[in-house]
C-alpha atoms as a PDB file:
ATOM      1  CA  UNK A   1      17.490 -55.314   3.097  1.00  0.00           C
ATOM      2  CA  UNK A   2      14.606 -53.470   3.893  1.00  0.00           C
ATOM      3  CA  UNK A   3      10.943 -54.655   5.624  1.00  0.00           C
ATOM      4  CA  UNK A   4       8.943 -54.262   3.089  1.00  0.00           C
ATOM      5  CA  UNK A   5      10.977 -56.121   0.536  1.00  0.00           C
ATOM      6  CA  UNK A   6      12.078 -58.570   3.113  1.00  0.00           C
ATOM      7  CA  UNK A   7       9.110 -59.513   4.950  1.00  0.00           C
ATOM      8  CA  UNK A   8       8.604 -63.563   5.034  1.00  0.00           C
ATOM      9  CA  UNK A   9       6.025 -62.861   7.787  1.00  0.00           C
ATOM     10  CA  UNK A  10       3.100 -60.925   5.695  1.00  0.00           C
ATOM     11  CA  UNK A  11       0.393 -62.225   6.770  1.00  0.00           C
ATOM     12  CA  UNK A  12       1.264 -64.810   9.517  1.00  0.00           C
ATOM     13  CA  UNK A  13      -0.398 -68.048  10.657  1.00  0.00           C
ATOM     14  CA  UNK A  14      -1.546 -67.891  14.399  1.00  0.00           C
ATOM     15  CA  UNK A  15       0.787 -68.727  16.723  1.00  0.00           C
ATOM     16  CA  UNK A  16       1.333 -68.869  20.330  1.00  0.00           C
ATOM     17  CA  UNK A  17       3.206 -66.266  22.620  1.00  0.00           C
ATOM     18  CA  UNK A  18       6.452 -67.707  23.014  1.00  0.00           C
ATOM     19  CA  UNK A  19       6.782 -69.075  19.077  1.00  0.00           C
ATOM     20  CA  UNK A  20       6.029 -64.818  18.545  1.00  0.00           C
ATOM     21  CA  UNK A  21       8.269 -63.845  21.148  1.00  0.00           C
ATOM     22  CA  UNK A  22      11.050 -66.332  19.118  1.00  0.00           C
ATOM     23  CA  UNK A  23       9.889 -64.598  15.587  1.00  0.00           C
ATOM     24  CA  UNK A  24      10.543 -60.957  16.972  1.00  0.00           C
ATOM     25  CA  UNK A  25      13.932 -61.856  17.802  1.00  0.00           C
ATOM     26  CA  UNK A  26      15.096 -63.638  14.386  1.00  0.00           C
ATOM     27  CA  UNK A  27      13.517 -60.400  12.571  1.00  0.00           C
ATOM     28  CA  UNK A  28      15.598 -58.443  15.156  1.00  0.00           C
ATOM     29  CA  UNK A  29      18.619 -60.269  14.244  1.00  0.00           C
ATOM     30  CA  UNK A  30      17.917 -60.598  10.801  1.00  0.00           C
ATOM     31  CA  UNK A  31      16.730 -57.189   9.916  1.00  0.00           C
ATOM     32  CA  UNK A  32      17.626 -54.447  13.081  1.00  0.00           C
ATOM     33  CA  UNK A  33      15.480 -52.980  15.559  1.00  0.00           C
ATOM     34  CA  UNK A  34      13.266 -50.974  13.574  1.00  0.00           C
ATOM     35  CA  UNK A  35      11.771 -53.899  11.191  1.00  0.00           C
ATOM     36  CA  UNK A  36      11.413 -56.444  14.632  1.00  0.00           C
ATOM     37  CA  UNK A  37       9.726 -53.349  16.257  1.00  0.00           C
ATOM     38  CA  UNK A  38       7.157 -52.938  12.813  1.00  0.00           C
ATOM     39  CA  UNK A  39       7.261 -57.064  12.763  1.00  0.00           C
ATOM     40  CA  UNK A  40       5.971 -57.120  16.342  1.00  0.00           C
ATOM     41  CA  UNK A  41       3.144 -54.637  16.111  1.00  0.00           C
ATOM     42  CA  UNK A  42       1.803 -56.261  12.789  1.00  0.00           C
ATOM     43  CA  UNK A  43       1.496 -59.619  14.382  1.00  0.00           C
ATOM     44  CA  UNK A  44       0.342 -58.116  17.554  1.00  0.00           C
ATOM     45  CA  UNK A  45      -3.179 -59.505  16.904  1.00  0.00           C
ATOM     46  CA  UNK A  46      -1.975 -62.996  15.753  1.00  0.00           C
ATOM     47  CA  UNK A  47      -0.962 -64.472  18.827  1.00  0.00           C
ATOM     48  CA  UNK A  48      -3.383 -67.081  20.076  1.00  0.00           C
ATOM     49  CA  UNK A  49      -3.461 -70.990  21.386  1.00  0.00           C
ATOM     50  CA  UNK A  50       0.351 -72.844  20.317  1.00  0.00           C
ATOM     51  CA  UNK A  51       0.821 -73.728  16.437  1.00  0.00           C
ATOM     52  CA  UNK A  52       3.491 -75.188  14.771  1.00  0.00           C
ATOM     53  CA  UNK A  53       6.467 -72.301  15.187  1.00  0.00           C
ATOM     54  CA  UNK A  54       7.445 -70.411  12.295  1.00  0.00           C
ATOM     55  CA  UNK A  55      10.975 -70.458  13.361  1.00  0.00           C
ATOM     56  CA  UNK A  56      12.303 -73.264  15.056  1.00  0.00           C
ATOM     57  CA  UNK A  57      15.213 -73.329  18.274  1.00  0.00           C
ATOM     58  CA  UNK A  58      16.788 -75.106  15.965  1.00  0.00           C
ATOM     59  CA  UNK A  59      16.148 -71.747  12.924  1.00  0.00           C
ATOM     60  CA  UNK A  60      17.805 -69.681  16.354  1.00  0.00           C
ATOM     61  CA  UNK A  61      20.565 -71.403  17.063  1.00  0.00           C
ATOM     62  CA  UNK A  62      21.437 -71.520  13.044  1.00  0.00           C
ATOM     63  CA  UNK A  63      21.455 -67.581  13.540  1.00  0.00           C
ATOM     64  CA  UNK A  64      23.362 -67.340  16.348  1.00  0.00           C
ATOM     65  CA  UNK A  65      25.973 -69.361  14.626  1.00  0.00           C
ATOM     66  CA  UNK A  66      25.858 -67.525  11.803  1.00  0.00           C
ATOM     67  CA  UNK A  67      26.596 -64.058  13.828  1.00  0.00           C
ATOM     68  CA  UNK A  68      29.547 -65.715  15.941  1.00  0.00           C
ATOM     69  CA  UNK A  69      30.953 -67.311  12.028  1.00  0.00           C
ATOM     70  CA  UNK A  70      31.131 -63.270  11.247  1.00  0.00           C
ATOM     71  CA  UNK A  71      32.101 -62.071  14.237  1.00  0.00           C
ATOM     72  CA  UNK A  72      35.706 -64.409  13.645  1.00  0.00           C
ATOM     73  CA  UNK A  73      35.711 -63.181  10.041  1.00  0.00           C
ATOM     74  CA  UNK A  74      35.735 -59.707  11.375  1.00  0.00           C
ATOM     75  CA  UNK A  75      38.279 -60.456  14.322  1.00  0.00           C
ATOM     76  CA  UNK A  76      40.883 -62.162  11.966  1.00  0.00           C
ATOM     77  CA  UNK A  77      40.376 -59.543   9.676  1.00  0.00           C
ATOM     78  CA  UNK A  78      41.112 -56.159  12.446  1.00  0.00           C
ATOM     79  CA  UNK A  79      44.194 -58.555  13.410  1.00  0.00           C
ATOM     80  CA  UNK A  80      45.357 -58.619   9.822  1.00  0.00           C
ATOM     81  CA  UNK A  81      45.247 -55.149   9.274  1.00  0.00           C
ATOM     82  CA  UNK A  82      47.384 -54.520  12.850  1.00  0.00           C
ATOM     83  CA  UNK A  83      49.700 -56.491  11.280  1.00  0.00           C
ATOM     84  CA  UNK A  84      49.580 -55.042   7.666  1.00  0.00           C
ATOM     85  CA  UNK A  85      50.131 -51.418   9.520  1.00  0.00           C
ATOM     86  CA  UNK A  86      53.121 -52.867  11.669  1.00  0.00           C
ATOM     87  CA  UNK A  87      55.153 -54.082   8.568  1.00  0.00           C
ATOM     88  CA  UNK A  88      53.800 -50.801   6.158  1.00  0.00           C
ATOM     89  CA  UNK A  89      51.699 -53.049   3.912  1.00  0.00           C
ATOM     90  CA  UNK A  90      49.413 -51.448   2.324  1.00  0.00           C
ATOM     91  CA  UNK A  91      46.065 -52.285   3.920  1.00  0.00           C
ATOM     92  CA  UNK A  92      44.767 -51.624   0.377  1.00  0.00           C
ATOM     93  CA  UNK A  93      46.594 -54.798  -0.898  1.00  0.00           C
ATOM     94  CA  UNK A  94      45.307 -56.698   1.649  1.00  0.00           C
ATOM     95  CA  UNK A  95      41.844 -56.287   0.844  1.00  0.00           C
ATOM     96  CA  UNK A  96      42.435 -57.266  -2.764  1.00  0.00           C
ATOM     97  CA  UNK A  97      43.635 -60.189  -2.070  1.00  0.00           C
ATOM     98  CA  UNK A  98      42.698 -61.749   1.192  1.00  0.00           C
ATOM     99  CA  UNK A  99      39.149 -64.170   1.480  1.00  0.00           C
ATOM    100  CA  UNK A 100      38.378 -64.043   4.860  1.00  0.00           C
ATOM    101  CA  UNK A 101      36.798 -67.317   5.875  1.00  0.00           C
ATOM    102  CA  UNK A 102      33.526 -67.557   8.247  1.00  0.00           C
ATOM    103  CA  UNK A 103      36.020 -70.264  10.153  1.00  0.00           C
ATOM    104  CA  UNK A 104      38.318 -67.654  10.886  1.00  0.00           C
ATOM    105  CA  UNK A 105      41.133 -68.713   7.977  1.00  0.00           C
ATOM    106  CA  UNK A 106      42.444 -66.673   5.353  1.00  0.00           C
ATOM    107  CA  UNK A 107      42.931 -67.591   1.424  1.00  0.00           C
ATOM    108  CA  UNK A 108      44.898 -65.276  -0.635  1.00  0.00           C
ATOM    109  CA  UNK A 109      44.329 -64.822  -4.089  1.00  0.00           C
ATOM    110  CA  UNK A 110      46.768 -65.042  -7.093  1.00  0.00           C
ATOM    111  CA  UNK A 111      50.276 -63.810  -5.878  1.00  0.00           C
ATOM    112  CA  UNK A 112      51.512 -62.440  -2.965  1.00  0.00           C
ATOM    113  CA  UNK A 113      54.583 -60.462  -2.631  1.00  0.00           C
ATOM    114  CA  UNK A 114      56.068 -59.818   0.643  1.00  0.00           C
ATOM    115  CA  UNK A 115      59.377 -58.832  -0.518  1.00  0.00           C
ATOM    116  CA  UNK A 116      61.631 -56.841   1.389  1.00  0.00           C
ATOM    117  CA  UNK A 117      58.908 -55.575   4.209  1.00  0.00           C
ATOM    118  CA  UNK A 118      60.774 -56.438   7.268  1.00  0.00           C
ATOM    119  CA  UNK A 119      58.741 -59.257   8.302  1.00  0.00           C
ATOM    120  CA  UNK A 120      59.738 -61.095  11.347  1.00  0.00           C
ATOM    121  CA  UNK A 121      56.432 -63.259  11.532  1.00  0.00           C
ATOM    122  CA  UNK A 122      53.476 -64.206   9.895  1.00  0.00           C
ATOM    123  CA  UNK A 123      49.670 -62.964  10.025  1.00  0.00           C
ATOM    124  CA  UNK A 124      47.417 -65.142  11.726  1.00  0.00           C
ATOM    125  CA  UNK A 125      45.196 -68.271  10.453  1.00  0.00           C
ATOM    126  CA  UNK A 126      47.188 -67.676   7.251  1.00  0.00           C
ATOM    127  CA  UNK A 127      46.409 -70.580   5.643  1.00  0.00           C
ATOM    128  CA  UNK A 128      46.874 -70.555   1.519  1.00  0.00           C
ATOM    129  CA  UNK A 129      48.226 -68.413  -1.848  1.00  0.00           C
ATOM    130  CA  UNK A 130      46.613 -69.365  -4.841  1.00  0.00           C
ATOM    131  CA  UNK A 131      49.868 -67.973  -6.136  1.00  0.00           C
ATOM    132  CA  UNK A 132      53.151 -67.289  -6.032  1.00  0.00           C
ATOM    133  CA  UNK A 133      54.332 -66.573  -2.484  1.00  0.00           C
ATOM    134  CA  UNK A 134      57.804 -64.184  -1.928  1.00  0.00           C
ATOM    135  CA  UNK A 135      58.584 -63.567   1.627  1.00  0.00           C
ATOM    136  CA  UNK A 136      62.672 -62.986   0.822  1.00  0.00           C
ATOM    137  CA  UNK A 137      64.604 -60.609   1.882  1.00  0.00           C
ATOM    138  CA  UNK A 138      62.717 -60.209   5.396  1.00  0.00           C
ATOM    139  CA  UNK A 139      63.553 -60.713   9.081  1.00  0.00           C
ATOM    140  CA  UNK A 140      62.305 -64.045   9.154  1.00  0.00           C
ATOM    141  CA  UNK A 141      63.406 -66.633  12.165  1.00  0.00           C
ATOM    142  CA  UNK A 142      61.033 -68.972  11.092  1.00  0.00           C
ATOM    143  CA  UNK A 143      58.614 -70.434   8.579  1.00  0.00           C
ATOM    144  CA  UNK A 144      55.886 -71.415  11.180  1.00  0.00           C
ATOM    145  CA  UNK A 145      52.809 -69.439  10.228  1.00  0.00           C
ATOM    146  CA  UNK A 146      53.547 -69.866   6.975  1.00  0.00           C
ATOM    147  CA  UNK A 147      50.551 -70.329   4.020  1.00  0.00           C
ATOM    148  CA  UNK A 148      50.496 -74.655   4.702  1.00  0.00           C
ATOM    149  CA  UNK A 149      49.543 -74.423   0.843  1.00  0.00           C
ATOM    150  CA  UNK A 150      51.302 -72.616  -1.933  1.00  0.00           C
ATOM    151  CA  UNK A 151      50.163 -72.768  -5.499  1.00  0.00           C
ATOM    152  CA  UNK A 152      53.258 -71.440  -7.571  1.00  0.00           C
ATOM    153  CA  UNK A 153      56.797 -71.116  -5.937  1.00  0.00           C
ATOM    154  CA  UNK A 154      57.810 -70.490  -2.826  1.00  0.00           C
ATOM    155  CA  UNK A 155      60.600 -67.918  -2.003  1.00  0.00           C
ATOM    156  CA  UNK A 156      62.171 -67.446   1.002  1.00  0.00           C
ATOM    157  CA  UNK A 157      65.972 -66.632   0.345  1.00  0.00           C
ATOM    158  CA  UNK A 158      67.616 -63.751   2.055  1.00  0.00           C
ATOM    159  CA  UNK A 159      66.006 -64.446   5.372  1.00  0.00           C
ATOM    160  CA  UNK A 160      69.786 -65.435   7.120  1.00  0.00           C
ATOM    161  CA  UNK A 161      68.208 -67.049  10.256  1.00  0.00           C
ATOM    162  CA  UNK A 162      65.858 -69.846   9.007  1.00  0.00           C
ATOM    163  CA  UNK A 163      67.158 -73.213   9.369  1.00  0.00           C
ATOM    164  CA  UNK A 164      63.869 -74.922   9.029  1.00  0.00           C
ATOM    165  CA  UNK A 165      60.492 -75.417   7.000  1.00  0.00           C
ATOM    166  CA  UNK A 166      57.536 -77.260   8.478  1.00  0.00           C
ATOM    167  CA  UNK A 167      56.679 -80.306   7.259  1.00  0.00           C
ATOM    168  CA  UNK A 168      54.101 -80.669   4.764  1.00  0.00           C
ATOM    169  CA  UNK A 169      53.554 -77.703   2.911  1.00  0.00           C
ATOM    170  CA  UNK A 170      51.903 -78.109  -0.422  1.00  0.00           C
ATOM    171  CA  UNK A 171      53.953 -76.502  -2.839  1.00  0.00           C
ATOM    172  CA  UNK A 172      53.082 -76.694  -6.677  1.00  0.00           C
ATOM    173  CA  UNK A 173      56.566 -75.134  -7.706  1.00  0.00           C
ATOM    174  CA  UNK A 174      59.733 -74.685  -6.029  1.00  0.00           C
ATOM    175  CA  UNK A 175      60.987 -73.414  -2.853  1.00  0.00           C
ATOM    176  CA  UNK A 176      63.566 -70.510  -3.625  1.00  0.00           C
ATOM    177  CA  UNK A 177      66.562 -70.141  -0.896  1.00  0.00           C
ATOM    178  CA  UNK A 178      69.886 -68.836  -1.071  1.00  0.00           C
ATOM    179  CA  UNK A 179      73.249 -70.655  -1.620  1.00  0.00           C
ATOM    180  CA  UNK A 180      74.462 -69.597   1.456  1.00  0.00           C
ATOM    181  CA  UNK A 181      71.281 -71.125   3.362  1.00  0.00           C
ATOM    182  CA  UNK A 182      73.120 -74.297   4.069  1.00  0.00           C
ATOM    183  CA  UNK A 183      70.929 -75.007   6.747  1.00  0.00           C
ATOM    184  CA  UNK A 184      67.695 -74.810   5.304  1.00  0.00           C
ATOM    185  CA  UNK A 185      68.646 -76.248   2.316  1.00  0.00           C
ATOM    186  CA  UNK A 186      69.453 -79.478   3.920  1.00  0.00           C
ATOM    187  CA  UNK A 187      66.614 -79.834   6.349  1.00  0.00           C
ATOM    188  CA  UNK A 188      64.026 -78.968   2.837  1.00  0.00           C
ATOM    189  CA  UNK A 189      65.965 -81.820   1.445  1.00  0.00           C
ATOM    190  CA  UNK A 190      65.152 -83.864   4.459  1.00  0.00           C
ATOM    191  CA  UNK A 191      61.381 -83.238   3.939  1.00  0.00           C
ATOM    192  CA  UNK A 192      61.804 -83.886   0.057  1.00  0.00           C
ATOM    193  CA  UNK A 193      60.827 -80.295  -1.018  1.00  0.00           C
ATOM    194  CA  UNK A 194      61.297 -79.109  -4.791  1.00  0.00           C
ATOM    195  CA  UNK A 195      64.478 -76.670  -4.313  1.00  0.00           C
ATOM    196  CA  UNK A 196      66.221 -74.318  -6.451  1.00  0.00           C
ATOM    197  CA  UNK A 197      68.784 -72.490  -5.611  1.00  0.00           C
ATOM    198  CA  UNK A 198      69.609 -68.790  -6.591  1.00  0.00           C
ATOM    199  CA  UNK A 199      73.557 -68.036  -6.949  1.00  0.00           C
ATOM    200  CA  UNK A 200      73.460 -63.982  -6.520  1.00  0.00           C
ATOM    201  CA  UNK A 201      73.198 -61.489  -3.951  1.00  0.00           C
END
């Protein structure tokens, strides 16, 4: 956003050095270097015995927080794209679909299909499908990782080594295995998950 559409400082009050020196750096943070460089030499003349700040510590730290909320966003997000690239997922699809939180979790929205992509793990802070989630047919040794809540079905048949599924998932369909999936059918029982079971190859 530029200066001069930007510019809740037109026309300061007086203030004293240190409450300008604390303005300069918000506009710097807010705005770039240019606009905290054009900020500072229009207040120049300003500064004079202490005032009530414009912007508080407080107003600082807010920022700060702010820039380190992003700076997660953005870290979760270049991990999620490694991953994408490892398993030939097109990084296309997961910008379509993936909300990346300030907190660092990620929301996907509507369905999410994961079929058949040779997935041996999860993406990180993975955390819900608004959808329908299919991770069959993969690599999978385990569930942990795993979207903790799942708005349609769940599939995960054809993965031969998982045994298990955390507790606590909230599921508002089914959870899909395979016949042969003896295992994990009785431990989902255990944890009173909606199962269906699908009888082909």
């Amino acid at each position: 956003m530029p200066f001069e559409t930007f510019n809740p400082f037109k026309q300061p009050p007086k203030k004293d050095a240190e409450t300008h020196k604390a303005n300069v750096a918000v506009v710097r943070a807010l705005l770039g270097e240019k606009d905290a460089e054009e900020y500072e030499k229009l207040t120049k003349g300003d500064v004079v015995d202490a005032t009530p700040p414009l912007i508080t510590a407080e107003d600082l730290a807010k920022v700060a927080a702010m820039q380190e909320a992003e700076r997660n966003r953005e870290k979760t997000k270049r991990l999620w794209m490694v991953w994408a690239d490892r398993f030939e997922i097109e990084r296309e699809y997961i910008e379509e679909h993936a909300e990346f939180q300030v907190n660092g979790d990620v929301i996907w929205e509507g369905d999410c299909d994961w079929y058949d992509k040779g997935l041996t793990e999860f993406p990180p802070n993975f955390v819900e499908v608004t959808g329908t989630f299919y991770c069959s047919y993969n690599q999978l040794t385990s569930l942990e990782g795993a979207p903790q809540t799942v708005g349609g079905d769940f599939y995960c048949s054809k993965n031969p080594l998982l045994t298990t599924i955390p507790i606590g998932i909230q599921i508002g369909g089914s959870v899909y295995i395979s016949k042969d999936q003896q295992q994990l059918k009785a431990d989902a029982e255990s944890k009173r998950y909606n199962l269906t079971i699908i009888d082909r190859n």
